[in-house]
N, C-alpha and C. Protein backbone atom coordinates (compact mmCIF):
# COMPACT_ATOMS: atom_id res chain seq x y z
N UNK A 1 86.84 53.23 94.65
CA UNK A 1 86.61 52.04 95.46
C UNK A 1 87.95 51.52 95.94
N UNK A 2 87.88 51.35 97.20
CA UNK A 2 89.44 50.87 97.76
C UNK A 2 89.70 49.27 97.19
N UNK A 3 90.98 49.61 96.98
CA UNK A 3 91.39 47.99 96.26
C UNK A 3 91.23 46.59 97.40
N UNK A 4 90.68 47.30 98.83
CA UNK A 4 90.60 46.06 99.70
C UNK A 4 89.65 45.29 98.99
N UNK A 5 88.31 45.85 98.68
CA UNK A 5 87.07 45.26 98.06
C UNK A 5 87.23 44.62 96.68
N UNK A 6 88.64 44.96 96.47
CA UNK A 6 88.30 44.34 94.58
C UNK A 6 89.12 42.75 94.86
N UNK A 7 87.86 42.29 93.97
CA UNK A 7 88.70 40.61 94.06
C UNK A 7 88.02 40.05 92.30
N UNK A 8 87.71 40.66 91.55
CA UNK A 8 87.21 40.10 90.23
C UNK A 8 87.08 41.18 89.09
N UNK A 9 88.36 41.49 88.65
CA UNK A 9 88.35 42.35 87.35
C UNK A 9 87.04 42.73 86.39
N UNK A 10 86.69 41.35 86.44
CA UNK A 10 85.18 41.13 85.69
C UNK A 10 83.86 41.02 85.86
N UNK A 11 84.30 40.75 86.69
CA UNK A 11 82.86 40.64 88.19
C UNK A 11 82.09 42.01 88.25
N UNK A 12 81.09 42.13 89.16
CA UNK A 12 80.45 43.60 89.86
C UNK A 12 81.54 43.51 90.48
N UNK A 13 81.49 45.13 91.10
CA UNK A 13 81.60 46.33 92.14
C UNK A 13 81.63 45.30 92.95
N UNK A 14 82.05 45.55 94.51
CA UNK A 14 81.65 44.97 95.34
C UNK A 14 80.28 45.59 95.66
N UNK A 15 79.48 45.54 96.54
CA UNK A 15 78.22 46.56 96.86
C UNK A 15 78.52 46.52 98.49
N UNK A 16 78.49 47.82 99.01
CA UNK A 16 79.31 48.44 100.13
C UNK A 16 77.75 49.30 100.76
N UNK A 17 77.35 48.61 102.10
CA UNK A 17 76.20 48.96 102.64
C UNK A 17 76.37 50.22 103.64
N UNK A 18 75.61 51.25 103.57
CA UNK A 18 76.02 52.10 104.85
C UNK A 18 76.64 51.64 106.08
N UNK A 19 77.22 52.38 106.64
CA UNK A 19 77.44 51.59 108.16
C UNK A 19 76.13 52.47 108.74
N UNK A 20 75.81 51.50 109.68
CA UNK A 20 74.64 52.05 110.71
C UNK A 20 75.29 52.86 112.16
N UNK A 21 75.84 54.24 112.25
CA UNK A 21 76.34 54.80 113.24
C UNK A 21 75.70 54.69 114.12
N UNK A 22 74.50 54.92 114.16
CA UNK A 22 73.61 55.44 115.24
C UNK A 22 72.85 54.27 116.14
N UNK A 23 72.96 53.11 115.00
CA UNK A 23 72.69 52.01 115.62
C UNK A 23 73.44 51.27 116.52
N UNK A 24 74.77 51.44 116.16
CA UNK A 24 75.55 50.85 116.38
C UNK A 24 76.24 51.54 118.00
N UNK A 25 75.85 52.82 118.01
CA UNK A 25 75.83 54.14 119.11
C UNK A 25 75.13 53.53 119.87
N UNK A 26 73.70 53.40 119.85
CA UNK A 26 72.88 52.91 120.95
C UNK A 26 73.05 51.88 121.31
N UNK A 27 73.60 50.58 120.42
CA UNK A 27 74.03 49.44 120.97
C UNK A 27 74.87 49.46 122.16
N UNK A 28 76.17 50.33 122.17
CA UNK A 28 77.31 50.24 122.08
C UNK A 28 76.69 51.01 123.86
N UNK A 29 75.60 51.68 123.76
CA UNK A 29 75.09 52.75 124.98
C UNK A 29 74.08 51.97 126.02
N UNK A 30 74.05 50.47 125.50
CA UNK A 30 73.47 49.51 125.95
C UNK A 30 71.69 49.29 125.88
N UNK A 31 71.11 50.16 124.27
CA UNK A 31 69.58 49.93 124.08
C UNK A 31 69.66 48.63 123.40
N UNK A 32 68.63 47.95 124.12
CA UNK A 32 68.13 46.38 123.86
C UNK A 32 67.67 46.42 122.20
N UNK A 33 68.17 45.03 121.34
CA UNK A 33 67.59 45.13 120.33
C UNK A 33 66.69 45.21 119.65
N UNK A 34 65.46 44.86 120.54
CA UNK A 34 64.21 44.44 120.58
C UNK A 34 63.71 46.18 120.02
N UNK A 35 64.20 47.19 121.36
CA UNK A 35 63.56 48.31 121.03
C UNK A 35 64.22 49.25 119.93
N UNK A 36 65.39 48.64 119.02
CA UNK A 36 65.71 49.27 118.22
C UNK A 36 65.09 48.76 117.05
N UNK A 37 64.68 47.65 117.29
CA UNK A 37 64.23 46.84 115.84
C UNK A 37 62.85 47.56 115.84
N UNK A 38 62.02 47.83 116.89
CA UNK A 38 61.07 48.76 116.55
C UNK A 38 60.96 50.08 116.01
N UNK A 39 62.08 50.41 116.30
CA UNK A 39 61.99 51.82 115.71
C UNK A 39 63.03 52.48 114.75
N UNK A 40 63.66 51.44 114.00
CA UNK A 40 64.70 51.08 112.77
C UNK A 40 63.99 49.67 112.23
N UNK A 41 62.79 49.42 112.32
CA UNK A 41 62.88 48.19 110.97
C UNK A 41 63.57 47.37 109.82
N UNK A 42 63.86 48.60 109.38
CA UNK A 42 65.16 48.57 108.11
C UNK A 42 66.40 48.02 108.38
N UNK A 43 66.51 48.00 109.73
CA UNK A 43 68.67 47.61 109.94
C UNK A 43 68.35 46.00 109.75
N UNK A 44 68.88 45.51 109.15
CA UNK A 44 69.47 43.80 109.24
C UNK A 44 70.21 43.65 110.60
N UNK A 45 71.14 44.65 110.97
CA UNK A 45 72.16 44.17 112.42
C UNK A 45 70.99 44.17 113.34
N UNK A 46 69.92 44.89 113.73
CA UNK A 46 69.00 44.61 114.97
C UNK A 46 68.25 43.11 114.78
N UNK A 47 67.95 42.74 113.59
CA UNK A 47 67.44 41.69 113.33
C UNK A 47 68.20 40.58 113.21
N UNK A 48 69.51 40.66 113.06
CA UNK A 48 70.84 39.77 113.06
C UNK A 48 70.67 39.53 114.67
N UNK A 49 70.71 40.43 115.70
CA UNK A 49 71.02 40.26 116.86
C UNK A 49 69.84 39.60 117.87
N UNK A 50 68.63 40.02 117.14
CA UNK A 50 67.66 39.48 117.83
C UNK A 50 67.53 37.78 117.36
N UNK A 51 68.33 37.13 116.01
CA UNK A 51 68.16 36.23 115.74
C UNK A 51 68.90 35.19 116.76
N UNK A 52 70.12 36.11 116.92
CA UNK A 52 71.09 35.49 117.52
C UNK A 52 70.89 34.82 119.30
N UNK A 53 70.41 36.09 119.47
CA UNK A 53 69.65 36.14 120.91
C UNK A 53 68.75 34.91 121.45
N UNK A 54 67.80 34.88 120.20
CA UNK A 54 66.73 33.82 120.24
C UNK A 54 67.22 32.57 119.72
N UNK A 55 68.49 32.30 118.94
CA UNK A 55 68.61 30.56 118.87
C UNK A 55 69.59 30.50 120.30
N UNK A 56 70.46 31.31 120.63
CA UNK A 56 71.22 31.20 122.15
C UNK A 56 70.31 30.97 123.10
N UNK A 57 68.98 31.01 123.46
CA UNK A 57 67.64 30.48 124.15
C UNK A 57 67.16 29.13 123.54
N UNK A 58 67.51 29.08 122.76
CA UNK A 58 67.20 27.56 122.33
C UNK A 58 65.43 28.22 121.54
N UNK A 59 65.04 29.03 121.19
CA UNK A 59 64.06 29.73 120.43
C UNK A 59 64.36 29.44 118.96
N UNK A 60 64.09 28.84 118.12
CA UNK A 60 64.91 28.47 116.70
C UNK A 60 63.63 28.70 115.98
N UNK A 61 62.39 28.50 116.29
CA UNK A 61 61.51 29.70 115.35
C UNK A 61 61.63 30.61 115.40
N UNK A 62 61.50 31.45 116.35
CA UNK A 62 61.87 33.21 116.45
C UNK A 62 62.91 33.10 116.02
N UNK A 63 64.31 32.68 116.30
CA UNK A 63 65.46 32.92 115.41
C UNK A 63 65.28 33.30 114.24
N UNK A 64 64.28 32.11 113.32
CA UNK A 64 64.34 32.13 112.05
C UNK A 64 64.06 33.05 111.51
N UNK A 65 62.30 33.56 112.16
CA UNK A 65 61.68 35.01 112.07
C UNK A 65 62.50 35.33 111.61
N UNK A 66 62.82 36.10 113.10
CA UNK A 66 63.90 37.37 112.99
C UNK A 66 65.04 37.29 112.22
N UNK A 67 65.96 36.21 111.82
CA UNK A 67 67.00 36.61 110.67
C UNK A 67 66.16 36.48 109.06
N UNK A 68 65.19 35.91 108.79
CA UNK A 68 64.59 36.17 107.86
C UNK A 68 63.74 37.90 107.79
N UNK A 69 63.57 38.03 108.52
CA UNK A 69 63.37 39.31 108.34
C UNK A 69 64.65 40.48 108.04
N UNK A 70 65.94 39.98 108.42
CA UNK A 70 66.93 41.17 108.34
C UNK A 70 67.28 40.86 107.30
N UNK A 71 67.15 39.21 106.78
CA UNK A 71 67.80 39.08 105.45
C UNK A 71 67.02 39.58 104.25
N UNK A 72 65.63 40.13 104.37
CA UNK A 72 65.06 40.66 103.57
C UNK A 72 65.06 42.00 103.65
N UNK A 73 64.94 42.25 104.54
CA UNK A 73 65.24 44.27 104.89
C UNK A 73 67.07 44.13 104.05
N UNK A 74 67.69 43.39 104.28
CA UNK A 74 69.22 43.38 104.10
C UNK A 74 68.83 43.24 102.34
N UNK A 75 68.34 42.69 101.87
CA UNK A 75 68.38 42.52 99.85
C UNK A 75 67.55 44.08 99.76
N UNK A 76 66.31 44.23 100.38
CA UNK A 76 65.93 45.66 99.69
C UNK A 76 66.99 46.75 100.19
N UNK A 77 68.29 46.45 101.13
CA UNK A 77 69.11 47.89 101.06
C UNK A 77 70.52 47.08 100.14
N UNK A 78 70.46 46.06 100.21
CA UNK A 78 71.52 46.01 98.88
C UNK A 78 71.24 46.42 97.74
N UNK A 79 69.95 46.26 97.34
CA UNK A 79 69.13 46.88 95.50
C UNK A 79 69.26 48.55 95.71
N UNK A 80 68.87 49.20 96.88
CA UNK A 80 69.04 50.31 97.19
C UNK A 80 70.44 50.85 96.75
N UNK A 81 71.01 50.44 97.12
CA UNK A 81 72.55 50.76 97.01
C UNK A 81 73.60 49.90 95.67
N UNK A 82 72.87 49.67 94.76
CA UNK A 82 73.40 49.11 93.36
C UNK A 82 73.53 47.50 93.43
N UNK A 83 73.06 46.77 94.31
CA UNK A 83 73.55 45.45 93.57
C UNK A 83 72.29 44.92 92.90
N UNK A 84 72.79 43.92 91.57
CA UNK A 84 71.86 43.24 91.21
C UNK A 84 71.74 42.60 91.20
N UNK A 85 71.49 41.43 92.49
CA UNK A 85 71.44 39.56 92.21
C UNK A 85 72.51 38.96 92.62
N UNK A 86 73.52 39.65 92.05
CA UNK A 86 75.12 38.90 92.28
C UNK A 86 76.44 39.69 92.69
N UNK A 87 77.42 39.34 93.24
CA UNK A 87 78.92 40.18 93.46
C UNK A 87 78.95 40.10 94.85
N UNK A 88 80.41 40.64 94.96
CA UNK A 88 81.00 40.54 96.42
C UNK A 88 80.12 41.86 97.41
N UNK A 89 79.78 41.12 98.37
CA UNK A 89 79.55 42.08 99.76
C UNK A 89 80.51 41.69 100.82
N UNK A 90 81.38 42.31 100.93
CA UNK A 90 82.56 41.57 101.93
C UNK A 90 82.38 42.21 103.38
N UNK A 91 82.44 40.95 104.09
CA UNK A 91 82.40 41.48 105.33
C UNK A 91 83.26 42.38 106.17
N UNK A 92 84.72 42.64 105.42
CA UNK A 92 85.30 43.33 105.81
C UNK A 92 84.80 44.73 106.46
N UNK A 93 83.84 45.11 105.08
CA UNK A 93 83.07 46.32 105.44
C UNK A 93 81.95 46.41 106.20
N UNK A 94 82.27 47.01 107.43
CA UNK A 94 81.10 47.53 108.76
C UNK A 94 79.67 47.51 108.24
N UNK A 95 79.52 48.05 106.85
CA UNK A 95 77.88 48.05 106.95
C UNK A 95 77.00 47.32 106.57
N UNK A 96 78.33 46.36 106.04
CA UNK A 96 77.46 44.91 105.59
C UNK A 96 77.31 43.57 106.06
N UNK A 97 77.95 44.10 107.94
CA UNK A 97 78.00 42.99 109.11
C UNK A 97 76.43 42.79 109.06
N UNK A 98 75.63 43.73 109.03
CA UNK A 98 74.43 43.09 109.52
C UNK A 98 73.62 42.22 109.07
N UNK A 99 73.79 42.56 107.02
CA UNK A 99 72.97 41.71 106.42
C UNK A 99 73.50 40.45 106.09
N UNK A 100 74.93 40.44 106.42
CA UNK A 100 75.24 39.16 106.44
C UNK A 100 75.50 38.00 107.84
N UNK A 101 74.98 38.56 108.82
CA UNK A 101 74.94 38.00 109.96
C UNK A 101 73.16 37.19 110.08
N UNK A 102 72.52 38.12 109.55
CA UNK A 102 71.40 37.63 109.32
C UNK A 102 71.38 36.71 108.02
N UNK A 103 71.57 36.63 107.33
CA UNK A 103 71.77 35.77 106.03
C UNK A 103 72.37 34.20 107.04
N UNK A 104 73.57 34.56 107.48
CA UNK A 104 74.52 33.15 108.24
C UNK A 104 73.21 33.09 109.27
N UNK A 105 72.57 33.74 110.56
CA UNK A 105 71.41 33.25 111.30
C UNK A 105 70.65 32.27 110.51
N UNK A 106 70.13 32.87 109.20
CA UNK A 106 69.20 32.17 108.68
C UNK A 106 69.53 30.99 107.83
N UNK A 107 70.54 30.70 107.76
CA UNK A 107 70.87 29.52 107.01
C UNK A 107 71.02 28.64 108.33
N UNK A 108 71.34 28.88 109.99
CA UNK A 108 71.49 28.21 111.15
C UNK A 108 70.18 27.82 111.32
N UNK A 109 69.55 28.97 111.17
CA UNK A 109 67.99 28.34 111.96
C UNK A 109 67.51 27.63 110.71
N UNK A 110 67.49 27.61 109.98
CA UNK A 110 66.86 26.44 108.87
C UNK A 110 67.47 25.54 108.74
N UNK A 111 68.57 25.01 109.23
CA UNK A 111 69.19 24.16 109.09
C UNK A 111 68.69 23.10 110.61
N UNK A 112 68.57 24.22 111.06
CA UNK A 112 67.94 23.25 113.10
C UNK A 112 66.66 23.48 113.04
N UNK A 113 66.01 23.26 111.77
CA UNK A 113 64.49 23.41 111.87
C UNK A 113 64.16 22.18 110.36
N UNK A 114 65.17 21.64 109.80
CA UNK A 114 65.28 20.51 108.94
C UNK A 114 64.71 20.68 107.47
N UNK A 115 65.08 21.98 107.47
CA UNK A 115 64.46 23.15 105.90
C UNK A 115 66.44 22.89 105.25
N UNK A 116 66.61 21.60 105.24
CA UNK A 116 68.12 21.93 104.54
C UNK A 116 68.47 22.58 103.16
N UNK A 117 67.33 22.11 102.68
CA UNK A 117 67.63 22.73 100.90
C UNK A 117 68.03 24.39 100.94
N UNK A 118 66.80 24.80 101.61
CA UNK A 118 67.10 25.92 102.57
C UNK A 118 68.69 26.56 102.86
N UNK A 119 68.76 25.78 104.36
CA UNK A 119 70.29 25.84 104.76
C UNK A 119 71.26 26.09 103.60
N UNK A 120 71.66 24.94 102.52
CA UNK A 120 72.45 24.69 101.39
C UNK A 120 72.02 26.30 100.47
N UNK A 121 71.17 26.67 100.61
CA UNK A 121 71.14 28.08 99.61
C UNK A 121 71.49 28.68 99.81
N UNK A 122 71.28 29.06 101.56
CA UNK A 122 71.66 30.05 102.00
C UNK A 122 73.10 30.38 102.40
N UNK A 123 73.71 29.15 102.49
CA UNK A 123 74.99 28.80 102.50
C UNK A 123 76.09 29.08 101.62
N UNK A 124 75.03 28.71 100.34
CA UNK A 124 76.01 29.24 98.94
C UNK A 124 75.69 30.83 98.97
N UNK A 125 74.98 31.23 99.23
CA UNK A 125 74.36 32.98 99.26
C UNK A 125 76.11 33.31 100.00
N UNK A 126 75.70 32.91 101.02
CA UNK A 126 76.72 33.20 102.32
C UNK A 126 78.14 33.52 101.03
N UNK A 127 78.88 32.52 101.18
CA UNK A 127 79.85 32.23 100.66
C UNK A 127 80.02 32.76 99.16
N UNK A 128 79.12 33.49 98.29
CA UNK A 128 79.14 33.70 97.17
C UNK A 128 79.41 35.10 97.73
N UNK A 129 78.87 35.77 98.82
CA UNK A 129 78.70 37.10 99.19
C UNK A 129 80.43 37.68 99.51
N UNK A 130 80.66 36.26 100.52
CA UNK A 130 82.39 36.69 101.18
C UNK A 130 83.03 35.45 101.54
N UNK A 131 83.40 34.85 101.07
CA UNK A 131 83.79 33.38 101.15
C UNK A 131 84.67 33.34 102.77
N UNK A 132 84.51 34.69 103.39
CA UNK A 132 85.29 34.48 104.47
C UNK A 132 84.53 34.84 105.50
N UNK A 133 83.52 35.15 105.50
CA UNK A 133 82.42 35.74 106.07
C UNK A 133 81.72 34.51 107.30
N UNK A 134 81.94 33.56 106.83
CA UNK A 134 81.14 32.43 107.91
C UNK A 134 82.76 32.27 109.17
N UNK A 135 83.58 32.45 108.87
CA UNK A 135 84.25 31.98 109.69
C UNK A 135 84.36 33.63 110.44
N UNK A 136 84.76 34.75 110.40
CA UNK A 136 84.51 35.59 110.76
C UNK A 136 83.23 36.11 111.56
N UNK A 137 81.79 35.57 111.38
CA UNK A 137 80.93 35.87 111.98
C UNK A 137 81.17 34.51 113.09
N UNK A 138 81.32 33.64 112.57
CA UNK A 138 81.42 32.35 113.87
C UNK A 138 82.56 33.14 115.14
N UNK A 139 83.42 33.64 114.51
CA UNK A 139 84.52 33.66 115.17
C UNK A 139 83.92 34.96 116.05
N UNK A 140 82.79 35.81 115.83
CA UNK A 140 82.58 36.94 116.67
C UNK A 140 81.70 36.49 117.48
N UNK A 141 80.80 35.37 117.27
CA UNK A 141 79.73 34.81 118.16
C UNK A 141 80.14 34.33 119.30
């Protein structure tokens, strides 16, 4: 494990998510997210992007949907891939932009939908995950 990811002697592993190539290929080749989220369910980044999409419309239910949905596709591929409950997912690493973009969506749209307890969880989620992670995803939006 590269020493970028280590920040707690005692702590977990960090947990380090695939990167999505292919997703990230068709993005990059200009396929809409809509039709990737159909036919990749599983990625958090299509569902990160469609969240994003829909509160930039002023849509803040569908937002929510949709980043609640990546943030749950995003925990069944973190358990997939060793974490249990707790430890660093740092955003540094590419494959864990998506589930944490959706995680930060969904703490936005619950927060502009007046679910704060909500917001505040998801917030500490956020920040427990990569304490640098909210300013980094703000800063790419």
């Amino acid at each position: 494990m590269s020493d970028e990811f280590r920040r707690n002697l005692l702590g977990p592993e960090p947990t380090l998510l695939p990167v999505e190539e292919e997703i990230q290929a068709r993005l990059d080749a200009g396929d809409e997210a809509v039709d990737l989220a159909a036919a990749n369910p599983t990625s958090s980044l299509v569902w990160a992007i469609l969240a994003d999409e829909a509160y930039a419309e002023g849509r803040t239910i569908e937002s929510y949907a949709y980043a609640r949905t990546g943030y749950h596709r995003g925990l069944d591929s973190l358990r997939r891939n060793g974490w249990r409950g707790t430890g660093p997912v740092p955003y540094t690493h590419e494959g864990n932009r998506g589930f944490l973009r959706a995680l930060y969506a969904l703490g936005r749209a619950a927060g502009a939908i007046g679910e704060s307890d909500e917001a505040e969880r998801i917030g500490k989620f956020l920040n427990d995950s990569d304490p640098l992670a909210q300013a980094a995803i703000e800063a790419a939006l």
